[in-house]
N, C-alpha and C. Protein backbone atom coordinates (compact mmCIF):
# COMPACT_ATOMS: atom_id res chain seq x y z
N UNK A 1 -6.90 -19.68 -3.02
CA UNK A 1 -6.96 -18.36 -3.60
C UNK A 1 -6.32 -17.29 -2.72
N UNK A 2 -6.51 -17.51 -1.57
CA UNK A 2 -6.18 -16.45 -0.71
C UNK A 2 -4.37 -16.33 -0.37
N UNK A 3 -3.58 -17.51 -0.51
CA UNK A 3 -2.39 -17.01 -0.74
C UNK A 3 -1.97 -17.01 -1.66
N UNK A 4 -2.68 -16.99 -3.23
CA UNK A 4 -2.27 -16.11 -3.89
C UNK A 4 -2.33 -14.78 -4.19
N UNK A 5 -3.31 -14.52 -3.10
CA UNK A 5 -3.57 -13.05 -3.51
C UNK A 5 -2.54 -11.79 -1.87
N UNK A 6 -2.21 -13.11 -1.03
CA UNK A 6 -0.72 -12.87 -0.75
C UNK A 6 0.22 -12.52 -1.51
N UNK A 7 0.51 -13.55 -2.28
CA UNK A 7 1.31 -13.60 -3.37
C UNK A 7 1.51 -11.88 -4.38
N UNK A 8 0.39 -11.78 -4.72
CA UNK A 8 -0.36 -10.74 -5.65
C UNK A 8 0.80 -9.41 -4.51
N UNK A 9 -0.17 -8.98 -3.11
CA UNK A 9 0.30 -8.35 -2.29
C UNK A 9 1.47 -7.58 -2.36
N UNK A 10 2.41 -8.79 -2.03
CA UNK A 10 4.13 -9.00 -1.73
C UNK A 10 4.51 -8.53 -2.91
N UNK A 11 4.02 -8.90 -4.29
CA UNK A 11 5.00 -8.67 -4.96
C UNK A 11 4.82 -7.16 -5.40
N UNK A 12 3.37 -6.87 -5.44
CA UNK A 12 3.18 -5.48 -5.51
C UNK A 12 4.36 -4.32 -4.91
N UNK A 13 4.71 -4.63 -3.34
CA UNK A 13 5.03 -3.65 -2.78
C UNK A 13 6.60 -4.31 -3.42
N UNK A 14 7.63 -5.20 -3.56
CA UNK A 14 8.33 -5.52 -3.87
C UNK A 14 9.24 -4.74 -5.00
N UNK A 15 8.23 -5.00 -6.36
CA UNK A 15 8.66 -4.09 -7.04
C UNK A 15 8.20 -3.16 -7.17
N UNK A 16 7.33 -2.26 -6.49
CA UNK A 16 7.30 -0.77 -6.10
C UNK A 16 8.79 -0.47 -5.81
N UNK A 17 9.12 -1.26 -4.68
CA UNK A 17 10.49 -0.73 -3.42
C UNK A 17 11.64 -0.75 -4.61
N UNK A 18 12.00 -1.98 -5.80
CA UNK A 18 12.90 -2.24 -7.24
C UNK A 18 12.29 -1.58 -7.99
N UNK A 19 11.42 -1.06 -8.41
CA UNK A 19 11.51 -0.20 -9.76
C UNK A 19 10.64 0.91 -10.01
N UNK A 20 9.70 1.08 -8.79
CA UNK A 20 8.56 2.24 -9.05
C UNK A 20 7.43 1.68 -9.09
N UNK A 21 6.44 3.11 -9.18
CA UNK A 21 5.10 2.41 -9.25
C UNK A 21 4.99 1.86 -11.11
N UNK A 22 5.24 2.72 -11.96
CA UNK A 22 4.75 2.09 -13.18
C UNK A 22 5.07 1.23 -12.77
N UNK A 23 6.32 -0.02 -12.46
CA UNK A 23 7.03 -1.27 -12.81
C UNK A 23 5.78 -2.01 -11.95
N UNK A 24 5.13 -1.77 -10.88
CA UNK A 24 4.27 -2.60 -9.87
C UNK A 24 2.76 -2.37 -10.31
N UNK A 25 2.57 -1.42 -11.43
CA UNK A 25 0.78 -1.16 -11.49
C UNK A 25 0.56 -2.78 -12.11
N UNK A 26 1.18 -2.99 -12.98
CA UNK A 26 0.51 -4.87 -13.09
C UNK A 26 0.10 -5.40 -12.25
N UNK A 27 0.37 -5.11 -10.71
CA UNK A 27 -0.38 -5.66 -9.82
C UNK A 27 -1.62 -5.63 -9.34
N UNK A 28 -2.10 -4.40 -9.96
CA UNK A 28 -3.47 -3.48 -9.68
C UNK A 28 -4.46 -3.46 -10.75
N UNK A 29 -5.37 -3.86 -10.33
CA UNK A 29 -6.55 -3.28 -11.65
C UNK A 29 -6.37 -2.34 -12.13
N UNK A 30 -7.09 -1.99 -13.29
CA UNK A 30 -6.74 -0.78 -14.13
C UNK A 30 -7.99 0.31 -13.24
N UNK A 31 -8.73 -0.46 -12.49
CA UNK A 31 -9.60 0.58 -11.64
C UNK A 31 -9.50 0.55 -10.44
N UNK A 32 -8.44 0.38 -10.05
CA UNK A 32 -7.98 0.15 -8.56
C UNK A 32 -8.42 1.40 -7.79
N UNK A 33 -9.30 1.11 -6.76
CA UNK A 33 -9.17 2.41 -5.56
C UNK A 33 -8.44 2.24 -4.62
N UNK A 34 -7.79 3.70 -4.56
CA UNK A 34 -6.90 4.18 -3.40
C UNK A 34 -7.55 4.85 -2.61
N UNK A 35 -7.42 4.22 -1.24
CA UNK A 35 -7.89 5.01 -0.04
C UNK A 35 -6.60 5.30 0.94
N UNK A 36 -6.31 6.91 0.86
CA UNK A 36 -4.73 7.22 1.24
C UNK A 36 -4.96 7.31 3.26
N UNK A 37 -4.40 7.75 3.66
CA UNK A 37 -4.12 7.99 5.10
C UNK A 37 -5.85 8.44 5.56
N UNK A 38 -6.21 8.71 6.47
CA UNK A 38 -7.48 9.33 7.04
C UNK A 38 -7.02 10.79 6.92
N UNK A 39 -6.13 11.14 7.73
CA UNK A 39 -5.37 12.59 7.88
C UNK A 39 -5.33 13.55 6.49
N UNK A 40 -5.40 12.61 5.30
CA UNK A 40 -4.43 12.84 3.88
C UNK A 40 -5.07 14.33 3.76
N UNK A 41 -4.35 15.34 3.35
CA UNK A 41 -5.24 16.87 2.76
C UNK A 41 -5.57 16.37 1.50
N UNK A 42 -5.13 16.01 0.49
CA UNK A 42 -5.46 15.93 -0.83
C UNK A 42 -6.69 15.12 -1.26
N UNK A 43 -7.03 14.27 -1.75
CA UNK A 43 -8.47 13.36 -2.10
C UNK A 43 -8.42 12.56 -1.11
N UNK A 44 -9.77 11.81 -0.97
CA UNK A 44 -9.95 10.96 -0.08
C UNK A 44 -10.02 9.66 -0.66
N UNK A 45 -9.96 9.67 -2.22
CA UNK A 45 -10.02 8.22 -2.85
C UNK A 45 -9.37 8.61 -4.00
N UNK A 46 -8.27 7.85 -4.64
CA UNK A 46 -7.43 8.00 -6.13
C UNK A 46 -8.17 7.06 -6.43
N UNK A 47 -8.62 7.43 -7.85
CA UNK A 47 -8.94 6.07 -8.45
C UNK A 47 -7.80 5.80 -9.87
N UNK A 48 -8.12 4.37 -10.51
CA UNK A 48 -7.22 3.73 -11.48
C UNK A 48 -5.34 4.52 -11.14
N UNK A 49 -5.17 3.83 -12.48
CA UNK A 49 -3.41 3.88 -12.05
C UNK A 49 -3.15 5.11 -12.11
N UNK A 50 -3.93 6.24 -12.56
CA UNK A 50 -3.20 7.67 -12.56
C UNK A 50 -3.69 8.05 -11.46
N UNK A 51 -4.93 7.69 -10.43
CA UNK A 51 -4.44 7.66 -8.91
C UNK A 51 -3.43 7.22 -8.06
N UNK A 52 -3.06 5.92 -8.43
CA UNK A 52 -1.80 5.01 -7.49
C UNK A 52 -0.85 6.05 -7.71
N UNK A 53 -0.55 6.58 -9.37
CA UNK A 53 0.55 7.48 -9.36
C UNK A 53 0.39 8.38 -8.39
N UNK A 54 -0.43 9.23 -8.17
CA UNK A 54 -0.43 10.39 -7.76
C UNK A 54 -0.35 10.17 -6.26
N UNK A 55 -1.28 9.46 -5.55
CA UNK A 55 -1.10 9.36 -4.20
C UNK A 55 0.40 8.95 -3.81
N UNK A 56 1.17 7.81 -4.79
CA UNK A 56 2.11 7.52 -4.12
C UNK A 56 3.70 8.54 -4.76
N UNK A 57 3.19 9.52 -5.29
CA UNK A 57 4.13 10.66 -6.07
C UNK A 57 4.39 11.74 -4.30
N UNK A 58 3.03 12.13 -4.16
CA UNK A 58 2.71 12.68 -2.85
C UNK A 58 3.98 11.85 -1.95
N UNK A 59 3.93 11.01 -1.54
CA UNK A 59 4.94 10.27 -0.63
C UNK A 59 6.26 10.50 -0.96
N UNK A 60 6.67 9.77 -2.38
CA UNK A 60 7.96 9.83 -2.81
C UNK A 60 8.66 10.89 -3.37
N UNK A 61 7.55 11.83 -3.97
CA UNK A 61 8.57 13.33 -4.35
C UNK A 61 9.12 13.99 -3.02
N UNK A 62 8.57 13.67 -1.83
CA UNK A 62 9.47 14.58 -0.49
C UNK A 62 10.55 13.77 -0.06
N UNK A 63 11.00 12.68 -0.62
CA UNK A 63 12.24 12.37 -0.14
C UNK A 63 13.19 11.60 -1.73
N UNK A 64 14.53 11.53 -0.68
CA UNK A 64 15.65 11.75 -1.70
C UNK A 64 15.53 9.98 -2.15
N UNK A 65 15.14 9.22 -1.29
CA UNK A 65 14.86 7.96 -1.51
C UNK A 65 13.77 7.38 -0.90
N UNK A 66 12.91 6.56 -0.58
CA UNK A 66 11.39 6.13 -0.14
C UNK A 66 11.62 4.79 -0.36
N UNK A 67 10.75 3.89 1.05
CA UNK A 67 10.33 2.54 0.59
C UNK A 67 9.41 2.23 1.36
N UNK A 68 8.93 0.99 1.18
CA UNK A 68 7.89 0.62 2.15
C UNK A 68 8.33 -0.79 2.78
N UNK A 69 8.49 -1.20 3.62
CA UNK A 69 9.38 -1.49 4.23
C UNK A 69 8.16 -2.58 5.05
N UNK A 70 7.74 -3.85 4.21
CA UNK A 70 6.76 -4.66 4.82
C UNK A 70 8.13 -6.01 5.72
N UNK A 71 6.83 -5.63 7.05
CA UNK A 71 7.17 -6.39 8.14
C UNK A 71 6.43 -8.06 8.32
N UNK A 72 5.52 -7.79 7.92
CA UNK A 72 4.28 -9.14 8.10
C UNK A 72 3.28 -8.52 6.96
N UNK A 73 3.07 -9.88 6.34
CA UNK A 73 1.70 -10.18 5.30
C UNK A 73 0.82 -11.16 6.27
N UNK A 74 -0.74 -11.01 6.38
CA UNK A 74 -1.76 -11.75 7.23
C UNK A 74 -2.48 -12.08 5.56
N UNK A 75 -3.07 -13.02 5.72
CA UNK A 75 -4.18 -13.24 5.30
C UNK A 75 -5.48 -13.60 6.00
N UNK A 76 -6.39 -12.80 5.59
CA UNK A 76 -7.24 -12.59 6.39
C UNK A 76 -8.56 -12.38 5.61
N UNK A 77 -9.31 -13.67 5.14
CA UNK A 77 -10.39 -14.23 4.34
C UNK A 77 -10.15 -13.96 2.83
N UNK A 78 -10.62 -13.36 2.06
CA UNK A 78 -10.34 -12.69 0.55
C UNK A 78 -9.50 -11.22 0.59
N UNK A 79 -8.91 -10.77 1.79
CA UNK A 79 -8.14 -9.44 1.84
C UNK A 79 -6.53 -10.00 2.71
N UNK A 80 -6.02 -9.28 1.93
CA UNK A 80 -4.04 -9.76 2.40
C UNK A 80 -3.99 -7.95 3.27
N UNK A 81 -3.46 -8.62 4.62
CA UNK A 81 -3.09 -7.55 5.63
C UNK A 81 -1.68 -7.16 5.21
N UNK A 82 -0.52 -5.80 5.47
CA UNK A 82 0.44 -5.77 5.49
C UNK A 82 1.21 -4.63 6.33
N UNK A 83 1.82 -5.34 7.39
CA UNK A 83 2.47 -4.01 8.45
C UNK A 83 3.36 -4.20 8.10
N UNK A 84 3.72 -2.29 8.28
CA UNK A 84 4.91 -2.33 7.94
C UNK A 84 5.34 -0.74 8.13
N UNK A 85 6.43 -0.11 7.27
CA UNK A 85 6.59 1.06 7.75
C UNK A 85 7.29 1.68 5.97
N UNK A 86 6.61 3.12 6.17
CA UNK A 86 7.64 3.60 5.01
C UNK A 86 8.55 4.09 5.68
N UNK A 87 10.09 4.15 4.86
CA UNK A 87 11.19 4.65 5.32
C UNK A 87 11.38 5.54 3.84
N UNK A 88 12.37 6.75 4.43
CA UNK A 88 12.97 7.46 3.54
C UNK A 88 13.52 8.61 3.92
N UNK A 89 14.60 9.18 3.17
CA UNK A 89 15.62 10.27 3.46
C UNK A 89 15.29 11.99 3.18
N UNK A 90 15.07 12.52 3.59
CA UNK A 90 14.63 13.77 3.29
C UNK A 90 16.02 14.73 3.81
N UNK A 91 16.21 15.63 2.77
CA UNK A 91 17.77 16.57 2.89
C UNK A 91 18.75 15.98 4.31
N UNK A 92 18.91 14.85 3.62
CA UNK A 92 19.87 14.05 4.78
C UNK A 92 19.13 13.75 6.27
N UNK A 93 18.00 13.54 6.56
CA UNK A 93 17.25 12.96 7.64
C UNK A 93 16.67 11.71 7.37
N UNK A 94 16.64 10.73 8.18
CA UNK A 94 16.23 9.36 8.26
C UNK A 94 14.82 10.04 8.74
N UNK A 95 13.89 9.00 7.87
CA UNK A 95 12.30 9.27 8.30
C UNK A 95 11.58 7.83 8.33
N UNK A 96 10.98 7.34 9.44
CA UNK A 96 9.94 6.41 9.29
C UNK A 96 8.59 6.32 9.86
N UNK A 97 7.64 6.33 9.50
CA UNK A 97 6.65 5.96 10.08
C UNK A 97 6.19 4.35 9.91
N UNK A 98 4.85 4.16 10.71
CA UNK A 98 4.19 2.83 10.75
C UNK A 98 3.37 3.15 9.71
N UNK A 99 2.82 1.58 9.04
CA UNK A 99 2.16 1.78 7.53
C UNK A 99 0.97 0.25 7.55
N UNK A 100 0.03 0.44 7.94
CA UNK A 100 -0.84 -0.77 8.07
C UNK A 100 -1.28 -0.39 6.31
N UNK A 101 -1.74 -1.66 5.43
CA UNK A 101 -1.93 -1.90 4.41
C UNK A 101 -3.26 -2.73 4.17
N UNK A 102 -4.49 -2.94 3.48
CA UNK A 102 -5.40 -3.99 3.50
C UNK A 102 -5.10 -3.75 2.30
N UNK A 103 -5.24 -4.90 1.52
CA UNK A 103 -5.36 -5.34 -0.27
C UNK A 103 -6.73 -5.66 0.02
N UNK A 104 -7.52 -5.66 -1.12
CA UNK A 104 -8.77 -6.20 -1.36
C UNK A 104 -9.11 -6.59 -2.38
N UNK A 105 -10.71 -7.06 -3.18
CA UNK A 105 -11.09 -6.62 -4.37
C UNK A 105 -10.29 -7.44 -5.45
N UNK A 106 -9.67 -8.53 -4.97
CA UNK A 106 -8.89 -8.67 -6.10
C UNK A 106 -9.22 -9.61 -7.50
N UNK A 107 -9.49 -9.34 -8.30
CA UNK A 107 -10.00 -9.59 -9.59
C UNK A 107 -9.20 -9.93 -10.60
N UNK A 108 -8.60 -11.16 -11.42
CA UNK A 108 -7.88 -11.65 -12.47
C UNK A 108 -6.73 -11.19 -11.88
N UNK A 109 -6.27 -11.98 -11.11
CA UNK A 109 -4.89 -11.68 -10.45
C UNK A 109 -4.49 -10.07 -10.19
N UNK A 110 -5.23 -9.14 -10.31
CA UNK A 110 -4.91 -7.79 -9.63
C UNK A 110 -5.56 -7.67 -8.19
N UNK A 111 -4.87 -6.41 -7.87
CA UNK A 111 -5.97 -5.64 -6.38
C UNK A 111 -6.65 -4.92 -6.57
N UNK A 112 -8.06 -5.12 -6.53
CA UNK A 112 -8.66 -3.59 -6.90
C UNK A 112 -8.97 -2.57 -5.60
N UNK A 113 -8.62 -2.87 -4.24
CA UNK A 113 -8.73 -1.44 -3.41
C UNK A 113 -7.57 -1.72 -3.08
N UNK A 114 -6.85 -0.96 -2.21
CA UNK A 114 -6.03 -0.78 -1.46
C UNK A 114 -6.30 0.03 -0.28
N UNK A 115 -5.79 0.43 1.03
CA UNK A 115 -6.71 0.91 2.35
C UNK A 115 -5.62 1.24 2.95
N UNK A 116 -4.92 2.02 3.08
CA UNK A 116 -3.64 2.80 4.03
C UNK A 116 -4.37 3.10 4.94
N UNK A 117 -3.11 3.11 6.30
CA UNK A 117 -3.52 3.55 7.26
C UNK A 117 -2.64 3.80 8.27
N UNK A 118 -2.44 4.91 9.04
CA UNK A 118 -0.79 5.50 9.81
C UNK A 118 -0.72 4.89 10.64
N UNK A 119 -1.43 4.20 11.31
CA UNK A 119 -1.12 2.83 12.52
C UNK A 119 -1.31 1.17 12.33
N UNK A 120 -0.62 0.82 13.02
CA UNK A 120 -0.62 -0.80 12.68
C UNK A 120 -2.54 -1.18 13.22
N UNK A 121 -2.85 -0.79 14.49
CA UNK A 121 -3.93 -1.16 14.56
C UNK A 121 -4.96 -0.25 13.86
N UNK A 122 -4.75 0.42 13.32
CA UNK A 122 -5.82 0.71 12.53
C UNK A 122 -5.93 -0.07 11.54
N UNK A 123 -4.59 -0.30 11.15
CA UNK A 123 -5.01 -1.31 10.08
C UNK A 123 -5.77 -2.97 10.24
N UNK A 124 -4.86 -3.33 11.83
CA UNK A 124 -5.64 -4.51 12.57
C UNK A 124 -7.38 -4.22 12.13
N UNK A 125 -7.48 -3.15 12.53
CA UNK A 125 -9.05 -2.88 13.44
C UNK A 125 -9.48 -3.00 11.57
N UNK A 126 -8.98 -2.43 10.70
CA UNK A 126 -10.21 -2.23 9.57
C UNK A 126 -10.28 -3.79 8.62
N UNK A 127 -9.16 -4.80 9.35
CA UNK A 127 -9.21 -6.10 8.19
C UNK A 127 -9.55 -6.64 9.52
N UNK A 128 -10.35 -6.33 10.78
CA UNK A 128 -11.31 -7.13 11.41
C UNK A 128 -10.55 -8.54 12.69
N UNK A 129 -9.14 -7.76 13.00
CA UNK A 129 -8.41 -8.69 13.61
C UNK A 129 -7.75 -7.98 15.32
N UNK A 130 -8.51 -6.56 15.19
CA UNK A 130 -7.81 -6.03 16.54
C UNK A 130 -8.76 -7.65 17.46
N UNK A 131 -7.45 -7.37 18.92
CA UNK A 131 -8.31 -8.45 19.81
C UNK A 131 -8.93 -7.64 21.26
């Protein structure tokens, strides 16, 4: 089960990066919670897909192009880890940060949480693998 829900993961962010979020919400429960950055000003939890929209609108309306740019998928018991970094162009500037990812929750082949987080070990530390 658990590398399929790798599987599930990868392809999520995949076709996010090819076609948007509508094209990738199949990957997500229809009640998926979003838990955005710690830092985030706006909500502290999106819920269902007109959350995913919105949190990830926040990201992609400030640049001229956006991706997420996964480095390593972990699996790590019933939750898929994913480092990595968003990249994107803002009025002709290269921008990247680091992007730790936990999937969770996942139910009839969707994800139902998702868990951002602006450092790789934070993301280590919250899917239970800092050493």
């Amino acid at each position: 089960m658990p590398q399929e829900h790798e599987t599930i993961a990868r392809r999520s962010i995949e076709t996010f990066n090819a076609s948007g979020v509508d094209a990738a919400l199949g990957c997500f429960s229809p009640d998926v919670l979003v838990y955005p950055l710690s830092d985030w000003v706006e909500a502290s939890i999106y819920r269902g897909h007109d959350g995913l929209r919105a949190v990830l609108a926040v990201w992609t309306e400030n640049f001229d192009d956006f991706e997420i740019a996964a480095s390593e998928f972990r699996e790590v018991g019933d939750r898929v880890l994913m480092l990595g970094q968003t990249r994107g162009r803002s009025n002709g500037v290269a921008m990247s940060q680091p992007l730790g990812i936990v999937f969770s929750d996942f139910r009839d082949g969707r994800i139902g949480k998702v868990r951002n987080f602006a450092s790789w070990q934070q993301a280590l530390e919250a899917a239970e693998l800092a050493e």
